[in-house]
N, C-alpha and C. Protein backbone atom coordinates (compact mmCIF):
# COMPACT_ATOMS: atom_id res chain seq x y z
N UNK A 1 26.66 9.75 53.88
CA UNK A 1 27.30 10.20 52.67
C UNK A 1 27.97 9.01 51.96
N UNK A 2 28.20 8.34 52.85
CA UNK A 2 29.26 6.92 52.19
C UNK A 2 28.15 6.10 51.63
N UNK A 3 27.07 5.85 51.97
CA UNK A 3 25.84 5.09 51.48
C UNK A 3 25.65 5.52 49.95
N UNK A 4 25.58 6.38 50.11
CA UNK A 4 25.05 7.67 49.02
C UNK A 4 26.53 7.46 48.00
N UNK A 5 27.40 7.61 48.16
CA UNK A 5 28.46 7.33 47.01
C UNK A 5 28.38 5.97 46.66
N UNK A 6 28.65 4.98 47.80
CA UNK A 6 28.28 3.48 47.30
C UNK A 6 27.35 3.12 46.24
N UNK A 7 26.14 3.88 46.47
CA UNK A 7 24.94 3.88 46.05
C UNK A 7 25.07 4.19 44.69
N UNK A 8 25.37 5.32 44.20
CA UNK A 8 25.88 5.81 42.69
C UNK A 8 27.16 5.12 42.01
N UNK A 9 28.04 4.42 42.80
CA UNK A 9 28.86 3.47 42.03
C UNK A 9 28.21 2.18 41.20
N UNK A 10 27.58 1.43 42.37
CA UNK A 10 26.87 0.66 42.63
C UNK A 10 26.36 0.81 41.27
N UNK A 11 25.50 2.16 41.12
CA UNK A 11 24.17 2.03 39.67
C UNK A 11 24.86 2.48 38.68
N UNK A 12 25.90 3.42 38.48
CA UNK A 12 26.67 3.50 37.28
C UNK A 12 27.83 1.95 36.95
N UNK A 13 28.04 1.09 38.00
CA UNK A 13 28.54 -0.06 37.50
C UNK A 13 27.56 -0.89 36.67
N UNK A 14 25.94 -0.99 37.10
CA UNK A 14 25.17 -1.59 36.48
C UNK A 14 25.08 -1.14 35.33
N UNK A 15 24.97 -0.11 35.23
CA UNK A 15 24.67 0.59 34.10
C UNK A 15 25.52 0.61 32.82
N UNK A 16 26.97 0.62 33.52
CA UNK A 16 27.64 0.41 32.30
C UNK A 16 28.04 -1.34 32.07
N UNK A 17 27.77 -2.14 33.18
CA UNK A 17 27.56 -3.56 32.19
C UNK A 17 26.38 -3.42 31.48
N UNK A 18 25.56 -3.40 31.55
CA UNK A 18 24.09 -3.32 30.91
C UNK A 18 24.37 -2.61 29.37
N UNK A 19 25.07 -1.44 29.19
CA UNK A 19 25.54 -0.70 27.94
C UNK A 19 26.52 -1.78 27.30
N UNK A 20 27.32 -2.37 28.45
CA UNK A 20 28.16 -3.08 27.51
C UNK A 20 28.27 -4.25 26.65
N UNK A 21 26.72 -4.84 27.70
CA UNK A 21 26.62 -6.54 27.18
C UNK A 21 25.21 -6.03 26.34
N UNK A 22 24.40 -5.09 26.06
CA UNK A 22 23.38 -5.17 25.05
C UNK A 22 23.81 -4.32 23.89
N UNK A 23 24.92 -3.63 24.22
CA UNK A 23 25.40 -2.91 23.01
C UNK A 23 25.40 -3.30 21.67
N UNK A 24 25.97 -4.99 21.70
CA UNK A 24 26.34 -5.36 20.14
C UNK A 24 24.74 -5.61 20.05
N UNK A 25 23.91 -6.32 20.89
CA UNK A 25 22.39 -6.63 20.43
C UNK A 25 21.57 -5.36 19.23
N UNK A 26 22.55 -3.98 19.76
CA UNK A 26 21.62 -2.88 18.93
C UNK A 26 21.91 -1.71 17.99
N UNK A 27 22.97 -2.75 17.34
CA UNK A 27 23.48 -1.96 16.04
C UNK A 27 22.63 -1.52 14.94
N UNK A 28 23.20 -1.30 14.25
CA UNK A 28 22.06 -0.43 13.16
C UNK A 28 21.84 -1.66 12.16
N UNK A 29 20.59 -1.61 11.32
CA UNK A 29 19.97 -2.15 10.66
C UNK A 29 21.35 -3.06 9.45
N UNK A 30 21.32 -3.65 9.54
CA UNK A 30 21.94 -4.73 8.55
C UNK A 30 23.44 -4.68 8.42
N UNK A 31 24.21 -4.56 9.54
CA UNK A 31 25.18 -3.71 9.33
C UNK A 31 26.60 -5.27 9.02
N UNK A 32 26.01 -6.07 9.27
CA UNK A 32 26.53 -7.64 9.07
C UNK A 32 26.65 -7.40 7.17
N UNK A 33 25.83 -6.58 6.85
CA UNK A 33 25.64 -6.90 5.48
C UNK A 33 26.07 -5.45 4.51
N UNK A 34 26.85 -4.95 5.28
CA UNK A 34 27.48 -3.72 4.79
C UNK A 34 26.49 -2.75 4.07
N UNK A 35 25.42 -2.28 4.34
CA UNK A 35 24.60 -1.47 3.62
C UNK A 35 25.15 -0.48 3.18
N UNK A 36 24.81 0.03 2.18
CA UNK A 36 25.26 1.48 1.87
C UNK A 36 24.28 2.63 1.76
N UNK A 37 22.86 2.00 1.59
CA UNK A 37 22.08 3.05 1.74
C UNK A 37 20.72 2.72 2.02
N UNK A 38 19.68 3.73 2.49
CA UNK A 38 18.64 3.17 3.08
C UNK A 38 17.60 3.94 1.49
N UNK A 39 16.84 3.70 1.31
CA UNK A 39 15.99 3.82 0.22
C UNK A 39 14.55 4.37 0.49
N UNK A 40 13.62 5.16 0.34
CA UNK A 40 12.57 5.25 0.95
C UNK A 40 11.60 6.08 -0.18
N UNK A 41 10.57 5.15 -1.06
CA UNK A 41 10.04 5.70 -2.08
C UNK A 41 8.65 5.55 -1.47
N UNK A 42 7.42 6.70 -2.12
CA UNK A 42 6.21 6.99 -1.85
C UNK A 42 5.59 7.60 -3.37
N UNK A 43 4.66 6.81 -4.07
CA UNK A 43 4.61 7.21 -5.39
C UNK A 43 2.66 7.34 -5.16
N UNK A 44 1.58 8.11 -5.51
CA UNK A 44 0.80 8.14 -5.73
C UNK A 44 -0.12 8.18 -6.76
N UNK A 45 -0.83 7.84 -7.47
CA UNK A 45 -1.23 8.20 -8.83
C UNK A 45 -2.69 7.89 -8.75
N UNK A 46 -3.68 9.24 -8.28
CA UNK A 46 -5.39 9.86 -8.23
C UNK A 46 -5.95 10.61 -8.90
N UNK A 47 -5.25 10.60 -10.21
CA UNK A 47 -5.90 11.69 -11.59
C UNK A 47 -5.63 10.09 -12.66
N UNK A 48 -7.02 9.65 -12.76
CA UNK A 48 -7.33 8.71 -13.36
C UNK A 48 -7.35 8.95 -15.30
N UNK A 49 -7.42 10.70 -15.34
CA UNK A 49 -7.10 11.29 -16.58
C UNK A 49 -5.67 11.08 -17.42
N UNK A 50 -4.67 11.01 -16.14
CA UNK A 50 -2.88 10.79 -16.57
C UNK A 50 -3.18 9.41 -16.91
N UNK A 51 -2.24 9.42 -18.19
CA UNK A 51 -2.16 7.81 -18.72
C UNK A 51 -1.41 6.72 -17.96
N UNK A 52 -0.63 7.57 -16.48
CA UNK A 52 -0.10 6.13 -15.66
C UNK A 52 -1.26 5.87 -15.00
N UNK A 53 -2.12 6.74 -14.37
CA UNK A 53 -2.94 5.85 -13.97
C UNK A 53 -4.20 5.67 -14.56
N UNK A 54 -4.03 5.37 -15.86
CA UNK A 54 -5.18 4.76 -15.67
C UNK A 54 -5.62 3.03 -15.95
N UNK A 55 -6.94 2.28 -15.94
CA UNK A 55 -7.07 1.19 -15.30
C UNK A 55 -5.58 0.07 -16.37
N UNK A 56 -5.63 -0.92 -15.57
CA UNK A 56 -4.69 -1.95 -16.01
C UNK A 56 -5.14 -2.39 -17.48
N UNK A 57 -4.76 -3.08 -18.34
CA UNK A 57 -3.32 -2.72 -18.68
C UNK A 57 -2.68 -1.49 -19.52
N UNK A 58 -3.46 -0.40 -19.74
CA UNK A 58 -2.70 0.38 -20.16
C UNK A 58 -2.43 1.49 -19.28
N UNK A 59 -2.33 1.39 -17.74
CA UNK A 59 -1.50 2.62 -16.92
C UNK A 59 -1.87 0.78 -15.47
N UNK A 60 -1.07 1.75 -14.53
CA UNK A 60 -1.12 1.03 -12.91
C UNK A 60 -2.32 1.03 -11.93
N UNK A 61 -3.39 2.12 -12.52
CA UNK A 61 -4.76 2.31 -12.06
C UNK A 61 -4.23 3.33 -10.70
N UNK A 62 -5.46 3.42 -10.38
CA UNK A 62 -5.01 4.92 -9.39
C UNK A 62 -4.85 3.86 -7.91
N UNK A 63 -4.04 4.51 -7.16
CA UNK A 63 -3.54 4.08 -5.97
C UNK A 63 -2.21 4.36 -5.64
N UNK A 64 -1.52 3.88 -4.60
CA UNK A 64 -0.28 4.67 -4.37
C UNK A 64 0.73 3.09 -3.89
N UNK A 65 1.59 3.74 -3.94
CA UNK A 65 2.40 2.46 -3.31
C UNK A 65 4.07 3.17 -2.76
N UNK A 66 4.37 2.07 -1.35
CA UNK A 66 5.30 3.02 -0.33
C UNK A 66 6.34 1.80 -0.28
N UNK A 67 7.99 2.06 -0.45
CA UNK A 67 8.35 0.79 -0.06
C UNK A 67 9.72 1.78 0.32
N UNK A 68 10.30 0.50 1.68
CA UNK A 68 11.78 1.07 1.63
C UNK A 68 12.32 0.06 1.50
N UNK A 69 14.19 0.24 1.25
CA UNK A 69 14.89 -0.70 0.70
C UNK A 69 16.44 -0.41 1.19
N UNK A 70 16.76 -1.62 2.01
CA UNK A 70 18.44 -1.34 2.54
C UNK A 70 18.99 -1.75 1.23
N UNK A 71 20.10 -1.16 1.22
CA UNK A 71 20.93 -1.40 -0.13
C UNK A 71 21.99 -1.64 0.71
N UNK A 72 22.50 -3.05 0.13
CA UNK A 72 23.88 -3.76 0.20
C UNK A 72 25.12 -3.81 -0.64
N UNK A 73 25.99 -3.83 -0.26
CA UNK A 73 27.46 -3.61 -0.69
C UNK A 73 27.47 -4.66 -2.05
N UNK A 74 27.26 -5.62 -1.83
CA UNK A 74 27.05 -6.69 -2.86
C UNK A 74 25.89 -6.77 -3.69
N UNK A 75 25.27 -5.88 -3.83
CA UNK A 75 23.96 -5.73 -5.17
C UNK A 75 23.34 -6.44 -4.96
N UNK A 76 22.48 -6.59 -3.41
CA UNK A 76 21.51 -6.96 -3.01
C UNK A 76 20.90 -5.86 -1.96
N UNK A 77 19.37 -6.12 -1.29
CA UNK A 77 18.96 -5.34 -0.39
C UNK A 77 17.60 -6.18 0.33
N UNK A 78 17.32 -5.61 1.26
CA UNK A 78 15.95 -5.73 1.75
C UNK A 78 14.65 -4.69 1.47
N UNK A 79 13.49 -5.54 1.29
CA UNK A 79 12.59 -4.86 0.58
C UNK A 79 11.40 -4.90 1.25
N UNK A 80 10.59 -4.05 2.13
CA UNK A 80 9.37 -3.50 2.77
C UNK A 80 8.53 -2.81 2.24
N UNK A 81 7.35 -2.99 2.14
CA UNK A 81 6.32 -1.81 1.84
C UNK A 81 4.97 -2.00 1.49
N UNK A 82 4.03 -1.40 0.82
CA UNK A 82 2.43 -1.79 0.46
C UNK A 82 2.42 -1.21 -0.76
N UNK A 83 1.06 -1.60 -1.33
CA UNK A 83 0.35 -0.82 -2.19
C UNK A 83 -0.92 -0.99 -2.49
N UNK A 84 -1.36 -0.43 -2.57
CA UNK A 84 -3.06 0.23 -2.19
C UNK A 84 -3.32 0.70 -3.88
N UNK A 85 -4.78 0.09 -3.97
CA UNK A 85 -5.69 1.04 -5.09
C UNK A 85 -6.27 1.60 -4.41
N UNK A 86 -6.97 2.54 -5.12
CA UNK A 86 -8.00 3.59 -5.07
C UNK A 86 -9.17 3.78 -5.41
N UNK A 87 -10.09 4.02 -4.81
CA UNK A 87 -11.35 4.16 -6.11
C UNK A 87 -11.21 5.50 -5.76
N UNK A 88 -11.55 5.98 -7.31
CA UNK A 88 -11.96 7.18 -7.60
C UNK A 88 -13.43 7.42 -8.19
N UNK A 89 -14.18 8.46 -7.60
CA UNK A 89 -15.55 8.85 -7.88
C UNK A 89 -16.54 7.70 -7.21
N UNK A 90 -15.80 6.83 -6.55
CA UNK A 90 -17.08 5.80 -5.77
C UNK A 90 -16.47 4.65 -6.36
N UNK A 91 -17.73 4.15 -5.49
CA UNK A 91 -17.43 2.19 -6.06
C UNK A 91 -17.72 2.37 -7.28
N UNK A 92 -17.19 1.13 -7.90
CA UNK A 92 -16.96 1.22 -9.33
C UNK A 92 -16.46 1.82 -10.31
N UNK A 93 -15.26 3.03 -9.40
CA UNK A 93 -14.50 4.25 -10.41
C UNK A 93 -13.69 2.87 -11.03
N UNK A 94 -12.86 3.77 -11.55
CA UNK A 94 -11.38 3.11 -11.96
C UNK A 94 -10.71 2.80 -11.48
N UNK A 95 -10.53 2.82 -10.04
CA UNK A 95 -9.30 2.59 -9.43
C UNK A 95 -9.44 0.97 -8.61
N UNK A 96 -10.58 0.23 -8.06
CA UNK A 96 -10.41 -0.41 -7.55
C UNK A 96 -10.20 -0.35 -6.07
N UNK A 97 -10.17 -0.91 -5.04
CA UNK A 97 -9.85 -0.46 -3.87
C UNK A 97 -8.88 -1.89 -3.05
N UNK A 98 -7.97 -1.57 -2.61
CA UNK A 98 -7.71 -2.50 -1.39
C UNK A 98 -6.47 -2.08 -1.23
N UNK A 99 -5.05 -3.08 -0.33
CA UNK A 99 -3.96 -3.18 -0.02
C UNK A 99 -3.39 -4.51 0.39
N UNK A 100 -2.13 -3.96 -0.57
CA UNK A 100 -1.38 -5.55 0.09
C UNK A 100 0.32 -5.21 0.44
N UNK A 101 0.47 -5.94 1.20
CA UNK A 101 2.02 -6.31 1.71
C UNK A 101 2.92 -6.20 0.42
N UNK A 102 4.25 -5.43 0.36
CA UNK A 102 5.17 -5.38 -0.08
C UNK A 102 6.15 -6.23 0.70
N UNK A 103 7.17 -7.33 0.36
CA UNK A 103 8.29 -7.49 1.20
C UNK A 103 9.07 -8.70 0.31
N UNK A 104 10.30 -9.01 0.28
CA UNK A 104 10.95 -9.36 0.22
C UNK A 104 12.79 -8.84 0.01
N UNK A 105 13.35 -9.37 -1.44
CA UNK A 105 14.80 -8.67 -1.43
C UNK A 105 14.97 -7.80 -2.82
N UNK A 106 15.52 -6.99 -3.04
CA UNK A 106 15.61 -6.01 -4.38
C UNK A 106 17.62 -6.46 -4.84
N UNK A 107 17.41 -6.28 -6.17
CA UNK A 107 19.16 -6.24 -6.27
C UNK A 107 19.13 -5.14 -7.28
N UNK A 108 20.26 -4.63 -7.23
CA UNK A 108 21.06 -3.13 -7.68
C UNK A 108 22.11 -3.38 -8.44
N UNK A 109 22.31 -2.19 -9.41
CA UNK A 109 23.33 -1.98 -9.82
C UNK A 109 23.59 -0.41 -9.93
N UNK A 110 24.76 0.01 -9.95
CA UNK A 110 25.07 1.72 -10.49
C UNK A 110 24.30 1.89 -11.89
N UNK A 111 23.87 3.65 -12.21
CA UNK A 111 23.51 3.76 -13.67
C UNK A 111 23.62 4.85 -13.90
N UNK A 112 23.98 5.36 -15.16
CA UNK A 112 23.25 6.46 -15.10
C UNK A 112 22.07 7.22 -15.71
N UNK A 113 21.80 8.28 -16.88
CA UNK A 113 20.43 8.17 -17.08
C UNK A 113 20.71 7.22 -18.69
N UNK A 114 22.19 7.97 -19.12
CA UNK A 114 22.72 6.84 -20.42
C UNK A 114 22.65 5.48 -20.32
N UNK A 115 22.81 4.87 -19.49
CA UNK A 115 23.30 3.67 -19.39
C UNK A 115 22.38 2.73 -18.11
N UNK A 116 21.27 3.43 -18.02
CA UNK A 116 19.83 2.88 -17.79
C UNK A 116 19.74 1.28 -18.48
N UNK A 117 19.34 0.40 -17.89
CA UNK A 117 18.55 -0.68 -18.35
C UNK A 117 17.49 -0.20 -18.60
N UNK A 118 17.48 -1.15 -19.95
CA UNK A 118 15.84 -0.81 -20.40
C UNK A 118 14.49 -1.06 -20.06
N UNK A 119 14.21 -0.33 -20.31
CA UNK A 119 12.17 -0.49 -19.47
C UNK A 119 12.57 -0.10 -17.62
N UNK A 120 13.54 0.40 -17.27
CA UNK A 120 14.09 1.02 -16.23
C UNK A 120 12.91 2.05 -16.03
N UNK A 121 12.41 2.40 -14.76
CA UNK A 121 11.41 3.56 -14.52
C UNK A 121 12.19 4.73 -14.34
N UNK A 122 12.15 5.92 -15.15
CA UNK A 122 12.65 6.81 -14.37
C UNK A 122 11.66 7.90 -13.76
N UNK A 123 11.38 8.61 -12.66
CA UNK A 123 10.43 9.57 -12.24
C UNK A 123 10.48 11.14 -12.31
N UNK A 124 11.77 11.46 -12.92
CA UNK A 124 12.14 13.07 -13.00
C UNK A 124 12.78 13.40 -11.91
N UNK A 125 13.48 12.08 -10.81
CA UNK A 125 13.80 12.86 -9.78
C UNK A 125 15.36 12.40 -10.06
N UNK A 126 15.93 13.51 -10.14
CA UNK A 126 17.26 13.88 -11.66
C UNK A 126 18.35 14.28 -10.31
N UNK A 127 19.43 12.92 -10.44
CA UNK A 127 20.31 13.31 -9.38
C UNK A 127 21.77 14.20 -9.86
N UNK A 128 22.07 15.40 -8.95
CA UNK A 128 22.49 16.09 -9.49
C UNK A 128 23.71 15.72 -10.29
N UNK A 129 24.18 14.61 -9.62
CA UNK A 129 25.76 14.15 -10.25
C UNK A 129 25.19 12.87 -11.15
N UNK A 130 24.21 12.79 -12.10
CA UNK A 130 23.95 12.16 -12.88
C UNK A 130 24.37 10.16 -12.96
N UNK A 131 24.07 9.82 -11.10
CA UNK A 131 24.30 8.78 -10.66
C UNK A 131 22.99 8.00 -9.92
N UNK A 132 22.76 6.79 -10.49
CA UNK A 132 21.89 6.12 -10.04
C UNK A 132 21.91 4.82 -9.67
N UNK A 133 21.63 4.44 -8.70
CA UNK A 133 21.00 3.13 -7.85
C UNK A 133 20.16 2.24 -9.03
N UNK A 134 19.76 1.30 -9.91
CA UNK A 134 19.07 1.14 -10.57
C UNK A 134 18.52 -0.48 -9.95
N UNK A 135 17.50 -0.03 -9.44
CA UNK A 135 16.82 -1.31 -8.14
C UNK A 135 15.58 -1.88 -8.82
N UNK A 136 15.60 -3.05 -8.84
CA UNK A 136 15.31 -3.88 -9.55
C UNK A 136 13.91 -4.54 -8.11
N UNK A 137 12.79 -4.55 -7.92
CA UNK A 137 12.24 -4.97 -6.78
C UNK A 137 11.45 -6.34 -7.03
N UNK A 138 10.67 -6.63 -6.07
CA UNK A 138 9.90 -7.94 -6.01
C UNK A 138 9.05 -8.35 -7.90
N UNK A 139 8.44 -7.09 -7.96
CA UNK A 139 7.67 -7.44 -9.11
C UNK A 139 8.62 -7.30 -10.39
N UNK A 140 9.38 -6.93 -9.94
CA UNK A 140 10.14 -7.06 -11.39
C UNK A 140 10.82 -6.21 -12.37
N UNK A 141 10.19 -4.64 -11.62
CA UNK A 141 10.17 -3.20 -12.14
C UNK A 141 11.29 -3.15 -11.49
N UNK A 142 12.19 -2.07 -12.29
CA UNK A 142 13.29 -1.56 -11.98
C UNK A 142 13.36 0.02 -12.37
N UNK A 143 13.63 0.49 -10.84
CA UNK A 143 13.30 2.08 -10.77
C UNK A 143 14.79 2.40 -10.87
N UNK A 144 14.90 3.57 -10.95
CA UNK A 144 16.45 4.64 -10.99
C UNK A 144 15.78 5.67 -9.73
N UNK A 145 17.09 5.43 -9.06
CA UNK A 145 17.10 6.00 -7.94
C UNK A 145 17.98 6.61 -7.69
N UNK A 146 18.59 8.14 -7.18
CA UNK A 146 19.04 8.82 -7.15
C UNK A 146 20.27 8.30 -6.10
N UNK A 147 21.72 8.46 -6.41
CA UNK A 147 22.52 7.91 -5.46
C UNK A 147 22.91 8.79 -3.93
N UNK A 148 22.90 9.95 -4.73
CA UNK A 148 23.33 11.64 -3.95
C UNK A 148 22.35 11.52 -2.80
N UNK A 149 22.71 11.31 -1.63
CA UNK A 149 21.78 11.38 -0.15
C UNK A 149 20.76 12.58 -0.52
N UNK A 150 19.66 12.76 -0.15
CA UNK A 150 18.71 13.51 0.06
C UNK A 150 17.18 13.51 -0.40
N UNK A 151 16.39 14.65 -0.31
CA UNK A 151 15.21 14.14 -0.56
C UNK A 151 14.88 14.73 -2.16
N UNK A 152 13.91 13.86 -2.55
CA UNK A 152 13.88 13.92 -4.35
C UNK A 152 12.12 14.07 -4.19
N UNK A 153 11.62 15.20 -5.28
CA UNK A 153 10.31 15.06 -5.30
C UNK A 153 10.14 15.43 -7.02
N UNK A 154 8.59 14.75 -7.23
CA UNK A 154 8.20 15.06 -8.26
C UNK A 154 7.01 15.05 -8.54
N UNK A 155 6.45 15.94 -9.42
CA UNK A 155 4.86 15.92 -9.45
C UNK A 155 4.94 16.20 -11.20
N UNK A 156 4.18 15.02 -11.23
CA UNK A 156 4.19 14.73 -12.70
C UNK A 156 2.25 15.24 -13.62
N UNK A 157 1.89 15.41 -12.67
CA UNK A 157 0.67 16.03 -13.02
C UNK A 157 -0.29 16.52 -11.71
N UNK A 158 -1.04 17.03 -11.61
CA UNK A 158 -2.04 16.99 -10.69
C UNK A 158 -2.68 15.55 -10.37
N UNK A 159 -2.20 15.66 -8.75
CA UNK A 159 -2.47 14.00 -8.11
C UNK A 159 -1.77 13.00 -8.59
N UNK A 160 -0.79 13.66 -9.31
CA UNK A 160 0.51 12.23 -9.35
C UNK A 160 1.48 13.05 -9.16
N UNK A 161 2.23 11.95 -7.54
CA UNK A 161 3.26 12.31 -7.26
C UNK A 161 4.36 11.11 -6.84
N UNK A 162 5.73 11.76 -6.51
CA UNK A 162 6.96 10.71 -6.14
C UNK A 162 7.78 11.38 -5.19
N UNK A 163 7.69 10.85 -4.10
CA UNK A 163 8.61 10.98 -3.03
C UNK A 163 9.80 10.26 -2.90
N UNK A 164 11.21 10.83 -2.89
CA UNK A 164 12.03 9.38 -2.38
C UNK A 164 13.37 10.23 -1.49
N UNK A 165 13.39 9.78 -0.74
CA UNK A 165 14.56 9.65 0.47
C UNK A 165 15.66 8.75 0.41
N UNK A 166 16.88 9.68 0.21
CA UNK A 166 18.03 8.53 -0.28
C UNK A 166 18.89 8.65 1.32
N UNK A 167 19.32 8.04 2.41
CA UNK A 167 19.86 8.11 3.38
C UNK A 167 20.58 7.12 3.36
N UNK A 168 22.40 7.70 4.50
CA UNK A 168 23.20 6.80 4.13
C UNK A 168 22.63 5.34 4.94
């Protein structure tokens, strides 16, 4: 019996150095950098008929594109994601086909739908307290993003859609 208690000291002592010395190793994502929110957009556009997608330069051509984005205390963030064309109706539709890497940093400011920067994207996904994230990403586009935690959808026609996930 004394083996047997030794025995369970023994592995709950390991156990809690082990919790204690890898603990700081596994904090949450950027937390050195005060995030305030995690960002998570999914936009599609496969009705080559809607004028966003259609071919460059007068719409984005059909394909979809996914990116997330830590948002920092200081109006900066980190920026992940892809985007993919599409062909539609076969080789040689309109859409083109392939994918590439999204990544680098996005910077922010508050907005709201008044006081939008201009050429700002907005998608219809309309936050209820009329507050927005206005994120500015790699290419240059700057979306309005809903500040209010939760999930935002929109379908702007058949086969165009917008997903976005606002988490703290």
């Amino acid at each position: 019996m004394r083996k047997i208690l030794v025995l369970v000291v023994l592995v709950a002592g390991i156990a809690a150095v082990t919790g204690f010395t890898s603990a700081g190793k596994a904090l949450a994502y950027g937390k050195a950098d005060s995030p305030l929110a995690q960002v998570e957009v999914s936009a599609n556009c496969d009705n080559p008929s809607f004028p966003l997608c259609a071919p460059f330069p007068n719409g984005v051509g059909t394909g979809g594109i996914w990116y997330w984005v830590e948002l920092d205390s200081n109006g900066t963030g980190d920026l992940s994601g892809a985007a993919c064309g599409h062909t539609v109706g076969g080789a040689g539709g309109p859409g083109g086909a392939g994918a590439g890497s999204i990544k680098g940093t996005a910077s922010w400011t508050y907005s709201t739908l008044e006081t939008a920067p201009p050429g700002a994207i907005f998608f219809g996904t309309t936050d209820p307290n009329d507050h927005y994230y206005a994120v500015t990403i790699t290419d240059g586009s700057t979306w309005l993003i809903p500040v209010t935690t939760g999930h935002y959808s929109a379908k702007l026609a058949s086969g165009v859609q917008i997903q976005i996930t606002v988490a703290p």
